[in-house]
Protein backbone atom coordinates (compact mmCIF):
# COMPACT_ATOMS: atom_id res chain seq x y z
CA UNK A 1 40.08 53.66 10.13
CA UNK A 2 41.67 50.49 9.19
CA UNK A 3 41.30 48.85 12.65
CA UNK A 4 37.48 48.56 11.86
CA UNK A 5 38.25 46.43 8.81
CA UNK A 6 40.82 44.30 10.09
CA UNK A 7 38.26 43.42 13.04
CA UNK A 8 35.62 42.27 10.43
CA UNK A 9 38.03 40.72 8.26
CA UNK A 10 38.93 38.23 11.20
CA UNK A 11 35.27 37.88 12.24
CA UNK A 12 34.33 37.19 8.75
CA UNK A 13 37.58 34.70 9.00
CA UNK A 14 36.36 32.89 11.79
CA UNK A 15 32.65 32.53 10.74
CA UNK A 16 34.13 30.86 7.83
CA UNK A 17 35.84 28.81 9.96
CA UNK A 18 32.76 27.30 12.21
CA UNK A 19 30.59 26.83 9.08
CA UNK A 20 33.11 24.73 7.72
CA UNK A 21 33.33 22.60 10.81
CA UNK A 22 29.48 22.40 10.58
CA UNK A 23 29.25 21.58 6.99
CA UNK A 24 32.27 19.13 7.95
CA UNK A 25 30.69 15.33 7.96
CA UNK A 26 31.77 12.82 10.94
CA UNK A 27 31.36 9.40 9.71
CA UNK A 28 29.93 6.78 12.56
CA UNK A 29 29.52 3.25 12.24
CA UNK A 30 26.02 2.23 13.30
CA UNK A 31 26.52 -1.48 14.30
CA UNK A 32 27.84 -2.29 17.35
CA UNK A 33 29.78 -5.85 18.18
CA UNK A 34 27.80 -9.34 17.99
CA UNK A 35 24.91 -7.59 15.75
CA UNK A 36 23.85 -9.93 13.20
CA UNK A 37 22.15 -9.70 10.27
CA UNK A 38 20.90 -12.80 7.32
CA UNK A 39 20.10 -12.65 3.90
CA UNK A 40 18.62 -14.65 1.61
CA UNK A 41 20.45 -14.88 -1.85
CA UNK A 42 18.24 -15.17 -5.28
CA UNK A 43 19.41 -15.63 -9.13
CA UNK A 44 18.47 -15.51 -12.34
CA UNK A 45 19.33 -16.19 -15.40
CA UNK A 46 18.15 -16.82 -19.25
CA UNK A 47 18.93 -16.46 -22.52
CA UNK A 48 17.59 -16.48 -25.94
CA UNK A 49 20.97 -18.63 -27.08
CA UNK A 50 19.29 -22.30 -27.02
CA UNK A 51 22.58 -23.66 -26.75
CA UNK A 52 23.88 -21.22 -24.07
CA UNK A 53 24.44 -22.17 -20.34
CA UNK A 54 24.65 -21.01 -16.93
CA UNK A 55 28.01 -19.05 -16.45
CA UNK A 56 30.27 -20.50 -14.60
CA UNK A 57 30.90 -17.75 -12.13
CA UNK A 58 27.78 -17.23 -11.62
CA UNK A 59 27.04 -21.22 -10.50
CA UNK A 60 28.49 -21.25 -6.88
CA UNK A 61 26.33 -18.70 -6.07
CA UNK A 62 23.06 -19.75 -7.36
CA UNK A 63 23.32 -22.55 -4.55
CA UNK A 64 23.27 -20.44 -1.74
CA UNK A 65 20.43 -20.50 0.46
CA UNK A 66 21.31 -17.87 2.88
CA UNK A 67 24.35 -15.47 4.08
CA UNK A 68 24.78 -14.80 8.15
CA UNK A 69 27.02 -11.78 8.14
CA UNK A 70 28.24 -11.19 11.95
CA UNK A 71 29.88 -8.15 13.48
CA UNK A 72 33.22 -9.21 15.57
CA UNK A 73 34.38 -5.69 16.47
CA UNK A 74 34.42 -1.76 15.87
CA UNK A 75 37.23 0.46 15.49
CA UNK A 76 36.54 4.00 14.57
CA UNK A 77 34.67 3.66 11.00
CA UNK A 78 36.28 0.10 10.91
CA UNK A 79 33.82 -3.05 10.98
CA UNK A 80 35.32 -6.41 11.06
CA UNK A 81 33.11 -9.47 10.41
CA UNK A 82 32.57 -12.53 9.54
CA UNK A 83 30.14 -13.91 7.02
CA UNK A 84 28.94 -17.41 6.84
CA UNK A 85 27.44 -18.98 3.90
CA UNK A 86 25.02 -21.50 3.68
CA UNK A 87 24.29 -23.99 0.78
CA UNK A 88 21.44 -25.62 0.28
CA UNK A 89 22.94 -28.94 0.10
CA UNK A 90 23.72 -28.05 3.54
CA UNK A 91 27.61 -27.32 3.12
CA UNK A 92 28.59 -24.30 5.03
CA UNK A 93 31.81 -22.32 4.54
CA UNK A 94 33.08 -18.70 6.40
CA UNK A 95 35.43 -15.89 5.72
CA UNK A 96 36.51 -13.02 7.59
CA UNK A 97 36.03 -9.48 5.65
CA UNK A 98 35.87 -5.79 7.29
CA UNK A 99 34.41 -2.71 5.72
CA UNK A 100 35.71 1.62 6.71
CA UNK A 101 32.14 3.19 6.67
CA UNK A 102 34.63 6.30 5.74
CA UNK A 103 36.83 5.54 2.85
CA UNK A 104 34.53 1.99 1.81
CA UNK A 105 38.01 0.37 1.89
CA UNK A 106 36.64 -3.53 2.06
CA UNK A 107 33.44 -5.23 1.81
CA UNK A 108 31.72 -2.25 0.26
CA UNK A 109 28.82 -1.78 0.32
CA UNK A 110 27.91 -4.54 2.68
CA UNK A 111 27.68 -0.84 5.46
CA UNK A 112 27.76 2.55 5.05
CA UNK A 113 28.04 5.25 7.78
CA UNK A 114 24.86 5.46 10.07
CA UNK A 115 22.18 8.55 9.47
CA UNK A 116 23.57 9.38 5.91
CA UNK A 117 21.70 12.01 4.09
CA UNK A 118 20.37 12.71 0.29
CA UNK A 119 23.62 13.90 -1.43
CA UNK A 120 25.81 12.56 1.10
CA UNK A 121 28.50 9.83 -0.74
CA UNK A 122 28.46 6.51 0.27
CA UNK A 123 32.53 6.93 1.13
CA UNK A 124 35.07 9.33 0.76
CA UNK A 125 37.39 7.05 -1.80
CA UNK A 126 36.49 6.46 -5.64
CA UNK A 127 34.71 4.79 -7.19
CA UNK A 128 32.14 5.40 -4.56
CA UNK A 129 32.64 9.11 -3.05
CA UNK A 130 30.98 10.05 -6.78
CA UNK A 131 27.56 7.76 -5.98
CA UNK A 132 25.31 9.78 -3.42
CA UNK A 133 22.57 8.77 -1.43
CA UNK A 134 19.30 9.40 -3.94
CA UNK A 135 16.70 9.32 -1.29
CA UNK A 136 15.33 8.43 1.73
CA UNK A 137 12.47 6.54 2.13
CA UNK A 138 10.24 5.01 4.34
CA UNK A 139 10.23 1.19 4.10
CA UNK A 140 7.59 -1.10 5.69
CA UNK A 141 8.78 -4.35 7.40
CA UNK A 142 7.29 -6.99 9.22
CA UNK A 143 7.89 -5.43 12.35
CA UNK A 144 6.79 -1.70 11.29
CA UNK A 145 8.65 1.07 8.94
CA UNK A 146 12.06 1.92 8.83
CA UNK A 147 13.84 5.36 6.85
CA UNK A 148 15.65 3.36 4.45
CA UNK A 149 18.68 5.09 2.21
CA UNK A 150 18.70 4.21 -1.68
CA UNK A 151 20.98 4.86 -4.23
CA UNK A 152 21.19 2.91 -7.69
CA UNK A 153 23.97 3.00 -10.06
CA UNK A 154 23.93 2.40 -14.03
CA UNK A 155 27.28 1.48 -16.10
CA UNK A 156 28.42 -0.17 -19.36
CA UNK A 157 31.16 -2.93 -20.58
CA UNK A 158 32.26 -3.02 -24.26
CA UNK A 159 34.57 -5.46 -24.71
CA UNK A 160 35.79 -7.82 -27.69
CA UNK A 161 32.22 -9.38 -29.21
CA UNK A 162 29.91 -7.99 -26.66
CA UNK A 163 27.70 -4.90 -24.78
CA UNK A 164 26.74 -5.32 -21.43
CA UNK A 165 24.38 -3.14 -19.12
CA UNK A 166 24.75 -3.61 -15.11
CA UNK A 167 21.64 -1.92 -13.26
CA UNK A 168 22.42 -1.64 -9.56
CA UNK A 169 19.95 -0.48 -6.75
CA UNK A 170 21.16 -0.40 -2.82
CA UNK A 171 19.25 0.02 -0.14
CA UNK A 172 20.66 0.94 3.89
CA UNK A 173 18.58 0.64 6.82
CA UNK A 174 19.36 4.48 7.53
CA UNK A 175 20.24 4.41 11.46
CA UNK A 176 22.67 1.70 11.57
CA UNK A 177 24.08 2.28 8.02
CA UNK A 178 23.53 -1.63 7.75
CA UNK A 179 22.23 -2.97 3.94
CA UNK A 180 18.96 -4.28 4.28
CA UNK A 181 18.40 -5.33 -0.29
CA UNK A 182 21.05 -4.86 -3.31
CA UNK A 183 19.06 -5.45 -6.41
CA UNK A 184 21.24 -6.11 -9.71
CA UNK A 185 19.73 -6.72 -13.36
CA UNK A 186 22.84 -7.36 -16.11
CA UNK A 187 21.90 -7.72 -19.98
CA UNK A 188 24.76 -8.85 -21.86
CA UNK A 189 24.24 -8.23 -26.13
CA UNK A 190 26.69 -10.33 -28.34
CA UNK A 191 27.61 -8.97 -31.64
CA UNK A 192 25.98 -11.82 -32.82
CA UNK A 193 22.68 -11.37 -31.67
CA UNK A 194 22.25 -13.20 -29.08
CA UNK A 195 21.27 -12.08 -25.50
CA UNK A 196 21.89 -13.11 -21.84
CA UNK A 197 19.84 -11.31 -18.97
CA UNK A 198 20.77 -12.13 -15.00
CA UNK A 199 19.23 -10.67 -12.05
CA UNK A 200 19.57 -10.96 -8.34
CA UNK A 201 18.73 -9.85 -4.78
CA UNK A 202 20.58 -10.18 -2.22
CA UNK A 203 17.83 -9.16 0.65
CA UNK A 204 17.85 -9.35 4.84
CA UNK A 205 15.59 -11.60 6.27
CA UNK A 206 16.40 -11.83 9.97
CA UNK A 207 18.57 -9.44 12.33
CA UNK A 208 19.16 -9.68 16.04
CA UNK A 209 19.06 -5.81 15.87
CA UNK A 210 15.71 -5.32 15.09
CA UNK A 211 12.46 -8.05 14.92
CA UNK A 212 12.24 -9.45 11.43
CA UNK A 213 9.54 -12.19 11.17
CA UNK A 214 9.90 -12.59 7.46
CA UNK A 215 12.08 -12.12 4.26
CA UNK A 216 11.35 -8.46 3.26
CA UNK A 217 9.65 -8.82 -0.17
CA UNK A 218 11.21 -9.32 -3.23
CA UNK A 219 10.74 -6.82 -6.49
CA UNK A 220 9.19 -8.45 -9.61
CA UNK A 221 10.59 -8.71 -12.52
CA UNK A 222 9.57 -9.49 -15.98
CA UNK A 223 10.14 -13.17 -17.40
CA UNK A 224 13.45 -12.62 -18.71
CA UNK A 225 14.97 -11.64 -15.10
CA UNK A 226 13.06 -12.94 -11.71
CA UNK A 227 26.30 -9.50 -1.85
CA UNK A 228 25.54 -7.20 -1.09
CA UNK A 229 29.33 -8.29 -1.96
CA UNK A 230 28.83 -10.78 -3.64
CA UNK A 231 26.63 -9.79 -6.06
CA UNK A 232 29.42 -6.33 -6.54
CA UNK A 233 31.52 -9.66 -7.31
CA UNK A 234 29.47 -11.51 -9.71
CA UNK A 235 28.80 -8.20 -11.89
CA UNK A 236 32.19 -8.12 -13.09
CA UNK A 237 32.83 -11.60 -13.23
CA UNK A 238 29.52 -12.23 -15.79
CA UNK A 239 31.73 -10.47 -18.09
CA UNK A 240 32.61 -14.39 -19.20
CA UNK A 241 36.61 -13.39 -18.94
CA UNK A 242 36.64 -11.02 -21.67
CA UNK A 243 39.67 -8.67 -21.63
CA UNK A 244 40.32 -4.70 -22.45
CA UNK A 245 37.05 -4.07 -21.19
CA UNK A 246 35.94 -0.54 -21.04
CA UNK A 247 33.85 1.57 -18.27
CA UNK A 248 32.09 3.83 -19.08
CA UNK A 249 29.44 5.67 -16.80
CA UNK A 250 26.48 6.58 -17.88
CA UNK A 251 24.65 7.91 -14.60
């Protein structure tokens, strides 16, 4: 009588066993070597402060005119590249970066894995194996429309003087796993009343991959606001060099 049991017990073991492996996620990278892919670069900033200025971090980048990110090579979920930068006093400058589609190890999130789903994390490493893929959408370009993956993000600084909100919205060309618009909005409160508000999008406007003719279009904001990387970058640097800071998410 027990022989019965035993037999489901295994079979019941080793269904478990192929729905994990089916449930199990394989992380590919999308882009293959010698794809391309520009971006235009646009900031903003104001403040109601009359004798506030620009931050200084935020200065080299408000002179770029566009970003040529190229892919040198694929290794497993590895992408190295290289991304050029150029000014529009005509200066040009390039550095060498890679991204793992799988743990977001590097230039996150410049890539993610290709053919992500809603829930799915953009890696498998903190901070960003707890932000998920929101939706996917259908995005028009010049060319025709594209599933698109979006997530956005939402934290706050306190530090010594000051409040700041960071807004953050992504947005992944789904099949190559490539970002296509990042899309941040900080407002910075000082105990003293005075506030700063910066905003920028970092957005493709030409690929080798597929035809782009023009830049995709750019959100509006209201009056107060107008990489990928970089912008990741400038978020924490707008802090103005404040120390003890303290994150703490809110979405």
């Amino acid at each position: 009588m027990r022989r019965p049991l035993f037999v489901v017990s295994c079979l019941l073991m080793i269904l478990g066993f192929w729905a994990n492996l089916a449930v199990a996620q394989v992380r590919t990278v999308g882009v293959s070597k010698d794809d391309w892919f520009k971006y235009s670069l646009v900031l903003n900033w104001s403040s109601n402060d009359p004798n506030a200025t620009i931050p200084a971090p935020m200065k080299p980048f408000a002179e770029v005119e566009w970003i040529l990110t190229t892919i040198e090579g694929v290794s497993n979920t590895n992408i190295t590249l290289q991304m050029l930068t150029h000014l529009k006093n005509g200066t040009e400058y390039t550095y060498e970066s890679s991204i793992d589609v799988e743990t977001g190890q590097g230039a996150a999130p410049l890539a993610i894995a290709a053919n992500l789903n809603i829930n799915d994390a953009l890696y498998t490493n903190a901070p960003y194996s707890a932000w998920k893929i929101q939706e996917t959408i259908a995005r028009t370009y010049p060319e025709g429309t594209r599933d698109t993956n979006h997530a956005c993000n939402t934290t706050e600084w306190d530090g010594t003087g000051f409040h700041q909100h960071n807004f953050h919205d992504w947005y992944w060309d789904r099949s190559t796993g490539i970002a296509v618009e990042e899309i941040i909005k900080v407002q910075r409160y000082e105990t003293g009343g005075s506030q700063t508000n910066i905003s920028g999008v970092f957005a493709i406007i030409e690929s080798n991959v597929w035809a782009i003719s023009e830049p995709v279009r750019m959100p509006e904001f209201p009056t107060w606001t107008s990489t990928l990387l970089i912008l990741t970058v400038l978020a924490v640097a707008i802090v103005f060099y404040k120390r003890r800071l303290v994150k703490i998410p809110i979405r």
